[in-house]
N, C-alpha and C. Protein backbone atom coordinates (compact mmCIF):
# COMPACT_ATOMS: atom_id res chain seq x y z
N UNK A 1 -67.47 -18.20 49.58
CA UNK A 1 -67.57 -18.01 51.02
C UNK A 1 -66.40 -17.16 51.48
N UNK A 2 -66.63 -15.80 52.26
CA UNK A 2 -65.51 -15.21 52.58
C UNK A 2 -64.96 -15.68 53.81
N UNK A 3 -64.19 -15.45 54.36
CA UNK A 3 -63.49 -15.76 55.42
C UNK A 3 -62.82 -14.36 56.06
N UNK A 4 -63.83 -14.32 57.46
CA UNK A 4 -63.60 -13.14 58.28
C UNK A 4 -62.46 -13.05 59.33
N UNK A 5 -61.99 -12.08 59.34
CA UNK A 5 -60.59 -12.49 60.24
C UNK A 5 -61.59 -11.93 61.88
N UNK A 6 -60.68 -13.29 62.82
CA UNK A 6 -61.18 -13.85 63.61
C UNK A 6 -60.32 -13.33 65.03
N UNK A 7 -60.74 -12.86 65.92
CA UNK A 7 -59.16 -12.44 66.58
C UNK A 7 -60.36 -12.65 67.99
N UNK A 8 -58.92 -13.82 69.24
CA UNK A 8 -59.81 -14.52 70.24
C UNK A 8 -58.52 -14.58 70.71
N UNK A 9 -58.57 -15.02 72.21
CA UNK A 9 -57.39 -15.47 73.28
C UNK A 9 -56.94 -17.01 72.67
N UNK A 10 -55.75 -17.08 72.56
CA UNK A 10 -54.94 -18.61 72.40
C UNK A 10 -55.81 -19.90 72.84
N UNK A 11 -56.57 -19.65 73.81
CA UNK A 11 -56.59 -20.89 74.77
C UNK A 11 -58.10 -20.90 73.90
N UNK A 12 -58.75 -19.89 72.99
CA UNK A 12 -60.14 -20.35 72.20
C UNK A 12 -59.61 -20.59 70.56
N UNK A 13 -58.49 -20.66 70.59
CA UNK A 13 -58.08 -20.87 69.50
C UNK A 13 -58.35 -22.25 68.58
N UNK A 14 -58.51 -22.88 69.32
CA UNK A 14 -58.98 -24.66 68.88
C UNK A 14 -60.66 -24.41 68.27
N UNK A 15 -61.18 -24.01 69.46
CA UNK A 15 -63.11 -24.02 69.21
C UNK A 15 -63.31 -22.85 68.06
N UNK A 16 -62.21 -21.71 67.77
CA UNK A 16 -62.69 -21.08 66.64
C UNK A 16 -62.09 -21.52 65.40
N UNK A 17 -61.07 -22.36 65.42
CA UNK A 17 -60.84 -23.19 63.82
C UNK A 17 -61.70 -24.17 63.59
N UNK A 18 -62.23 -25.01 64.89
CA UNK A 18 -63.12 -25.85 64.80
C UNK A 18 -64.66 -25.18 63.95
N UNK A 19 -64.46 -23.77 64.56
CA UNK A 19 -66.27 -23.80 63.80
C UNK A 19 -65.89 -23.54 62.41
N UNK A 20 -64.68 -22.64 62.47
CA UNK A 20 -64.68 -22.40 60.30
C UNK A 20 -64.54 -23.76 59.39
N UNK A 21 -63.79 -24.28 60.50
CA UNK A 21 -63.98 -25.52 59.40
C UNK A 21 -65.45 -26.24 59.22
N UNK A 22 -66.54 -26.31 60.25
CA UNK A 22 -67.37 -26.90 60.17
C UNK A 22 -68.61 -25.79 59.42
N UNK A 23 -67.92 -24.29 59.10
CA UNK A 23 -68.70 -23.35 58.36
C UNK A 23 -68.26 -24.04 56.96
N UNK A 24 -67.54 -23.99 56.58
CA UNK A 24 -66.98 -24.27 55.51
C UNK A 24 -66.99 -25.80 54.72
N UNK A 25 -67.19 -26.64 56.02
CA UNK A 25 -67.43 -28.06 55.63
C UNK A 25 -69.79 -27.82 54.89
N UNK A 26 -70.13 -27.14 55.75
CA UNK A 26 -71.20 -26.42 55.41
C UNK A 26 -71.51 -26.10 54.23
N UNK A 27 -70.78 -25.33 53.85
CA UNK A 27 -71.27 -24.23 52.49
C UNK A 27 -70.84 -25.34 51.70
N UNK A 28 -69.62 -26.08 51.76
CA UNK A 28 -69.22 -27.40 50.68
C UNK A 28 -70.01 -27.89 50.43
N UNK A 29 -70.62 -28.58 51.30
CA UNK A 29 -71.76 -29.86 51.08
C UNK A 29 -73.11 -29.32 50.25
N UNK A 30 -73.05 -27.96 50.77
CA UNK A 30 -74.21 -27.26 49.96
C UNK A 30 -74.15 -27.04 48.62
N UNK A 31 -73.19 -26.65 48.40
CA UNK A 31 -72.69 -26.33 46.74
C UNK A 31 -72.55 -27.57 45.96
N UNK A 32 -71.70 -29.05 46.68
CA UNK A 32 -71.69 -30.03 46.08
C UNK A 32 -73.60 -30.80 45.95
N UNK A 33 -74.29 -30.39 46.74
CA UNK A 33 -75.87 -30.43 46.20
C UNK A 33 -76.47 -30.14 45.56
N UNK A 34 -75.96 -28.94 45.07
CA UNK A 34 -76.58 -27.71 43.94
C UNK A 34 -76.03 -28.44 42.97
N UNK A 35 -74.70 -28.58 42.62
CA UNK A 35 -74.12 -29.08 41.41
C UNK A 35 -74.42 -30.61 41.28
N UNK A 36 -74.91 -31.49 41.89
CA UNK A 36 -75.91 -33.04 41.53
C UNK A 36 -77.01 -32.59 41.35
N UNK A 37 -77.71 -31.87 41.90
CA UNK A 37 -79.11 -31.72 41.64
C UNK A 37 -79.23 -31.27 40.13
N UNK A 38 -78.23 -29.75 39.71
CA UNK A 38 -78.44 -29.48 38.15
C UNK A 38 -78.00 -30.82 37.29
N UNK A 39 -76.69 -31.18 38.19
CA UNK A 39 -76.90 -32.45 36.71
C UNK A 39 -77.35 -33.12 36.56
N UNK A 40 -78.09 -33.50 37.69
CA UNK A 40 -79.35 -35.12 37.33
C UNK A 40 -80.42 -34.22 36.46
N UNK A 41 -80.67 -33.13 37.06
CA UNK A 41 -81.77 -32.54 36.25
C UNK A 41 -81.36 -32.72 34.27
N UNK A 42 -80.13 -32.05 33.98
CA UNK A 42 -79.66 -32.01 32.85
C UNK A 42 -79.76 -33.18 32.20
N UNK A 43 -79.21 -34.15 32.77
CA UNK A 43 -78.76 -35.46 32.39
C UNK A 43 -79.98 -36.28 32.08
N UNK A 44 -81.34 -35.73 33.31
CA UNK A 44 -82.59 -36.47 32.71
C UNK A 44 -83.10 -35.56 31.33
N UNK A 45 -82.85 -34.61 31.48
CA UNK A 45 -83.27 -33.85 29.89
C UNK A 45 -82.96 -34.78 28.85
N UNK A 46 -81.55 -35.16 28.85
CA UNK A 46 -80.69 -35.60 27.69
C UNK A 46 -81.11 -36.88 27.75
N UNK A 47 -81.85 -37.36 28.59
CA UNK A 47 -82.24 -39.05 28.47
C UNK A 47 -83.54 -38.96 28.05
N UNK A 48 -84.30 -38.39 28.49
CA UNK A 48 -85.84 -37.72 28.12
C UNK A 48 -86.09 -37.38 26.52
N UNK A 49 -84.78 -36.58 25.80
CA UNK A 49 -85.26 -36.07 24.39
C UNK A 49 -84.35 -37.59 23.67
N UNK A 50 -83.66 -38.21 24.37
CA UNK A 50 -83.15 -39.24 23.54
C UNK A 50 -84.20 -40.28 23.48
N UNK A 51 -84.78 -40.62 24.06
CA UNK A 51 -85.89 -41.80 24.50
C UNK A 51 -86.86 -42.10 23.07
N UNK A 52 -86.93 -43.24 22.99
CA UNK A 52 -87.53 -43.37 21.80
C UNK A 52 -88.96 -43.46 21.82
N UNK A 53 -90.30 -43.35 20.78
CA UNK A 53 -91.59 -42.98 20.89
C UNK A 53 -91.85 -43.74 19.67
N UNK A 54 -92.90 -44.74 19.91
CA UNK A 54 -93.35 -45.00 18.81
C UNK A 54 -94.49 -44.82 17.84
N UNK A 55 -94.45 -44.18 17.23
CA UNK A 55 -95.56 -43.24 16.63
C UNK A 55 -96.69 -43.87 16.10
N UNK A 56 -95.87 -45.12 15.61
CA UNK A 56 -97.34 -46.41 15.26
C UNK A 56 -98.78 -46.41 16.52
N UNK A 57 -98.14 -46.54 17.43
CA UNK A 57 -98.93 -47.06 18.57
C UNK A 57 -99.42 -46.21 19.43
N UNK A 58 -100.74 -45.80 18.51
CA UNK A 58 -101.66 -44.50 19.77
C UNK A 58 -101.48 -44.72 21.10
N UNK A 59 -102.04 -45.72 21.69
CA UNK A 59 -102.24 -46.43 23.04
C UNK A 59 -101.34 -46.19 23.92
N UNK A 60 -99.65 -46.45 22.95
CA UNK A 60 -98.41 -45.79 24.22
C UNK A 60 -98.18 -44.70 23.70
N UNK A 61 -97.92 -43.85 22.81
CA UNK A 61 -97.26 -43.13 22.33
C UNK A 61 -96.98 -42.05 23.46
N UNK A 62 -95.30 -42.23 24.00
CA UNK A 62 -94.93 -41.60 24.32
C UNK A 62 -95.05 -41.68 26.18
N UNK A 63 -95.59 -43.02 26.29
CA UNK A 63 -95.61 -43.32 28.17
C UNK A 63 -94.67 -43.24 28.69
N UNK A 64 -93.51 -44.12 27.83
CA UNK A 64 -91.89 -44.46 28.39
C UNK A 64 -91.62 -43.25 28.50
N UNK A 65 -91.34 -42.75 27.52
CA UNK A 65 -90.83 -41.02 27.45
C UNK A 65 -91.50 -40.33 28.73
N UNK A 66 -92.75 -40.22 28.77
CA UNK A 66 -93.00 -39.21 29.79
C UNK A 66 -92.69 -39.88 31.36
N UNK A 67 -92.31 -41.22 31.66
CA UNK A 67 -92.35 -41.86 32.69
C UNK A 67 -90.87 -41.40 33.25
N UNK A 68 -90.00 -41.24 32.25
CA UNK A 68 -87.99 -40.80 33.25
C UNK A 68 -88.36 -39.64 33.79
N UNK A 69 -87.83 -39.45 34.96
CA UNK A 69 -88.06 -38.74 36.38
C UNK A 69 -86.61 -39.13 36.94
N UNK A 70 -86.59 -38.41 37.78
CA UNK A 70 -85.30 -38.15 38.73
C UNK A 70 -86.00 -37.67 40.08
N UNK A 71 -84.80 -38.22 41.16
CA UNK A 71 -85.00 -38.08 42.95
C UNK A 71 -83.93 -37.61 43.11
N UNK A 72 -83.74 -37.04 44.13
CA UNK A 72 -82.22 -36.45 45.03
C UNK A 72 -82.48 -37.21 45.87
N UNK A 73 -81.18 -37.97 46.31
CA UNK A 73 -81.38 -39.21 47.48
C UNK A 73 -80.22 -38.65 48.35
N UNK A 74 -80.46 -37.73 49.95
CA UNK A 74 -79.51 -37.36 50.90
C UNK A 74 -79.23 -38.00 51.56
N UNK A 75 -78.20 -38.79 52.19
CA UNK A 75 -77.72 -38.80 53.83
C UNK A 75 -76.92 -37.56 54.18
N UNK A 76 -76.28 -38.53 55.15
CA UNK A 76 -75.76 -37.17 55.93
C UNK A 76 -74.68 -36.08 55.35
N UNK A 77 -73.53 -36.73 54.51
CA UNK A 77 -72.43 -36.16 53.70
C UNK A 77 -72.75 -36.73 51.98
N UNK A 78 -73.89 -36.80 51.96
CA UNK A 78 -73.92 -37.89 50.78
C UNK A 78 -75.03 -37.75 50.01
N UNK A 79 -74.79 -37.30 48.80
CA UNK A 79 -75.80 -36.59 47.76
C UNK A 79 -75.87 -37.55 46.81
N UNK A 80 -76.82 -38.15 45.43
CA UNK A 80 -76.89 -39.16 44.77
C UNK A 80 -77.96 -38.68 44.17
N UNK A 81 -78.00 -38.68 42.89
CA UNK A 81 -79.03 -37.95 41.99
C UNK A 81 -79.69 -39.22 41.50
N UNK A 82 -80.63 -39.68 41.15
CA UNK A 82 -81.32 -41.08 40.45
C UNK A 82 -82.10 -40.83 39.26
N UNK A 83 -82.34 -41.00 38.28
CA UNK A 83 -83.07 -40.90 36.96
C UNK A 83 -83.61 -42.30 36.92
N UNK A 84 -84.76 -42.35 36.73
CA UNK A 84 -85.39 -43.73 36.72
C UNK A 84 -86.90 -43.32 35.58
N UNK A 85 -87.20 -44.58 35.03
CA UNK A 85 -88.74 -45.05 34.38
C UNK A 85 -89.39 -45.09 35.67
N UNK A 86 -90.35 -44.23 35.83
CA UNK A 86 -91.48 -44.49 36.79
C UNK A 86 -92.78 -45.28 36.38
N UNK A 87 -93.70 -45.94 37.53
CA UNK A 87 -94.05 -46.65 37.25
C UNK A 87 -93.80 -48.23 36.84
N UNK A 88 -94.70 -48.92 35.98
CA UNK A 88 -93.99 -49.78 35.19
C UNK A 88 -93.40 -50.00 34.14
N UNK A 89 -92.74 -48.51 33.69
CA UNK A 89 -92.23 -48.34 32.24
C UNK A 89 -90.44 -48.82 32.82
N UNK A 90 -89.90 -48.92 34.07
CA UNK A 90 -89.03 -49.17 34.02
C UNK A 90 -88.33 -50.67 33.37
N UNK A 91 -89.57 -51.22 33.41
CA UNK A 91 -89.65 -52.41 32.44
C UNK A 91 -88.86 -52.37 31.10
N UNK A 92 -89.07 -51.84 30.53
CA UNK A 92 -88.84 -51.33 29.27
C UNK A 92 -87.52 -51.04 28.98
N UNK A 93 -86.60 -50.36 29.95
CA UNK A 93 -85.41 -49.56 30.04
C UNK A 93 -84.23 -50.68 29.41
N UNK A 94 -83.85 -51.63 29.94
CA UNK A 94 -83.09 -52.83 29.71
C UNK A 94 -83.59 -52.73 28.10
N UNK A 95 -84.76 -53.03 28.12
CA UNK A 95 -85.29 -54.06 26.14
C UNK A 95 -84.88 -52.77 25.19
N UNK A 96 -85.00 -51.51 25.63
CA UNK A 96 -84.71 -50.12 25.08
C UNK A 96 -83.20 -50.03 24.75
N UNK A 97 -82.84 -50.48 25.51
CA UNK A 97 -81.18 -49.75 25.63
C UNK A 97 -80.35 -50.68 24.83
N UNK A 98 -80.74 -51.89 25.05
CA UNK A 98 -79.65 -52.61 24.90
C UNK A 98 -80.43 -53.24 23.21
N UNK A 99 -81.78 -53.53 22.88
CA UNK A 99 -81.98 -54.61 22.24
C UNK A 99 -82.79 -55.53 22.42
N UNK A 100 -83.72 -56.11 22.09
CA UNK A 100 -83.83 -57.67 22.01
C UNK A 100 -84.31 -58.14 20.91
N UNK A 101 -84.52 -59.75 21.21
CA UNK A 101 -85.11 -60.50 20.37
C UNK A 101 -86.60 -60.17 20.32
N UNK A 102 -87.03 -60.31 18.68
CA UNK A 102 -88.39 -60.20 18.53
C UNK A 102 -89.49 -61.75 18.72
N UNK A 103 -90.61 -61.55 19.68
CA UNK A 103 -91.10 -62.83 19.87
C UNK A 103 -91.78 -63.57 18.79
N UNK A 104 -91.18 -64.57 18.79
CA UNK A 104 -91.30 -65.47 17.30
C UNK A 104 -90.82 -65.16 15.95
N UNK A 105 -89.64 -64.69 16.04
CA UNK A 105 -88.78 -64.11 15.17
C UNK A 105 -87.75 -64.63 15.24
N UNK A 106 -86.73 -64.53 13.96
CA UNK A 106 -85.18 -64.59 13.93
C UNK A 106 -84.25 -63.59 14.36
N UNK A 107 -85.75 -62.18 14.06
CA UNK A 107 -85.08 -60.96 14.25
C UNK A 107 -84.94 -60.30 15.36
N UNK A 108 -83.69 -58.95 15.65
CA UNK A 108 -83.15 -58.42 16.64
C UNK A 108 -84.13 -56.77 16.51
N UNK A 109 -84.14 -56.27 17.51
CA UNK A 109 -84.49 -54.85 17.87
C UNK A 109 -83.05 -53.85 17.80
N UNK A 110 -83.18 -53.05 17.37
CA UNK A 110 -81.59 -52.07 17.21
C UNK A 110 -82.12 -51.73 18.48
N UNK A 111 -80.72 -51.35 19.87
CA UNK A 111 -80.87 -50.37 20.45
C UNK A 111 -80.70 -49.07 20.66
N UNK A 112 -81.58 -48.58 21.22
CA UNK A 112 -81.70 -46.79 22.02
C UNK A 112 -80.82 -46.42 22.66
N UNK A 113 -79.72 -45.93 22.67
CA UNK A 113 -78.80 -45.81 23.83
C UNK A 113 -78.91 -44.48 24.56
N UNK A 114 -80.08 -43.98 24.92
CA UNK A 114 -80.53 -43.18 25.33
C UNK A 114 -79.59 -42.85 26.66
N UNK A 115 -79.61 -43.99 27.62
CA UNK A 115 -79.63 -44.01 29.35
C UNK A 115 -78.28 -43.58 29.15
N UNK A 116 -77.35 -43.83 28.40
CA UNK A 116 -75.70 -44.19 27.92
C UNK A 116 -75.09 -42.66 27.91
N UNK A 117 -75.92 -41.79 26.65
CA UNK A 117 -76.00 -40.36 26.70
C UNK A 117 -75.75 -39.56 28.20
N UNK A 118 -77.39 -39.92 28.97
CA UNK A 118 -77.12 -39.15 29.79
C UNK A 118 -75.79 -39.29 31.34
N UNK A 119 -75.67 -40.99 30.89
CA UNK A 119 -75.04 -41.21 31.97
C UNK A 119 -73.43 -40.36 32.01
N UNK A 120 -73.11 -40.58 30.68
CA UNK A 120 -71.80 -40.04 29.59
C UNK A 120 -71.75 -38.10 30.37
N UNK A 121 -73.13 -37.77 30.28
CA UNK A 121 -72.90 -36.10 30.40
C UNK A 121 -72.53 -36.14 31.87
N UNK A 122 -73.26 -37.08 32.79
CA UNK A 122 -73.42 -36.79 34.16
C UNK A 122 -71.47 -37.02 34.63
N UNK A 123 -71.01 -37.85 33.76
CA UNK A 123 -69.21 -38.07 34.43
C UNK A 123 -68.78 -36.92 33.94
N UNK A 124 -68.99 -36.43 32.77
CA UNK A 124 -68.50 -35.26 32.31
C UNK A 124 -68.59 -34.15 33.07
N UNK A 125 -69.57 -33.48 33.30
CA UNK A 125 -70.33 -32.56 33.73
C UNK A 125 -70.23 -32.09 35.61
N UNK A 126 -70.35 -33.35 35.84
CA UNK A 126 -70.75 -33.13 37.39
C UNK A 126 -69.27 -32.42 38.23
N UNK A 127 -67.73 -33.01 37.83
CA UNK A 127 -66.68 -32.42 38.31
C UNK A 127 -66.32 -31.05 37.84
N UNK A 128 -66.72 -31.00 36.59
CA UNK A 128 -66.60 -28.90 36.53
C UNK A 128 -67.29 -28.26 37.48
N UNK A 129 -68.28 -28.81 37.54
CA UNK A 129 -69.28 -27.90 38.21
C UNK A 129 -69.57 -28.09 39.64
N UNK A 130 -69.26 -29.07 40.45
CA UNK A 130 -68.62 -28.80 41.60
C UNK A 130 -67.47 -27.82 41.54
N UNK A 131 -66.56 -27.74 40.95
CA UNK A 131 -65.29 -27.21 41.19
C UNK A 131 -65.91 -25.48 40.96
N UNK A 132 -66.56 -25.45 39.87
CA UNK A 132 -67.08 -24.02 39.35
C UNK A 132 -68.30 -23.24 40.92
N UNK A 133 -68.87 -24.45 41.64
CA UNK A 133 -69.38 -23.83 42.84
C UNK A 133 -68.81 -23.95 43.96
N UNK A 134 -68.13 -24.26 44.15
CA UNK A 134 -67.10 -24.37 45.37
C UNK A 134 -65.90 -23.18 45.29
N UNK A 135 -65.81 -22.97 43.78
CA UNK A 135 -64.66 -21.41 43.78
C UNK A 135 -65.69 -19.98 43.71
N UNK A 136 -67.37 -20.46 43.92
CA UNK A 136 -68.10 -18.90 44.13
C UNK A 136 -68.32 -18.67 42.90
């Protein structure tokens, strides 16, 4: 964002710092949107190709997987990217990630740490790249 030099009488001197800052509070909020939006996008990639499929089972093969989706959730200063199981595959997400017990078994399920991945890129990721759109 450039910044145009501004030349006004003293006494408008207040109402014209007031608007650059509220230009500038502007273009911020915009850029800090751009840079959540790519990384939820990214971050659902990386949760999406991590997701596990079980090849045994015609019937699902591959529901969970195609069910992670992402929303951009706005208020007013306030951007929040969401990756979620749509539908009722969010069911699944917990027994996926973490593990469980098999029913009527001794035995355990290894977990997927799929959600872990992307959550890992999104802390990584998201402060470069604000900083990288906010310097243009």
């Amino acid at each position: 964002m450039a910044v145009n030099d501004v030349y006004c009488d003293l006494s408008q001197l207040g109402p014209e710092i007031r608007k650059m800052i509220q230009e500038y509070k502007e273009h911020s909020l915009a850029q800090i949107d751009r840079a959540v939006e790519e990384t939820t996008k990214d971050s659902k990639d990386i949760v999406k190709a991590n997701a596990n499929v079980d090849h045994r089972n015609t019937r699902r093969k591959g529901k969970y997987k195609r069910s992670i989706t992402y929303k951009i959730e706005r208020e007013l200063a306030h951007t929040r990217g969401v990756i979620y199981a749509s539908g009722h595959e969010y069911s699944l997400t917990h027994l996926l990630e973490n593990g469980h017990n098999l029913w009527n078994s001794p035995r355990r399920t290894r977990a997927f740490k799929h959600w872990k991945d992307g959550e890992t890129n999104a802390i990584k990721e998201l402060p470069s790249l604000i900083e990288k759109y906010l310097k243009g």
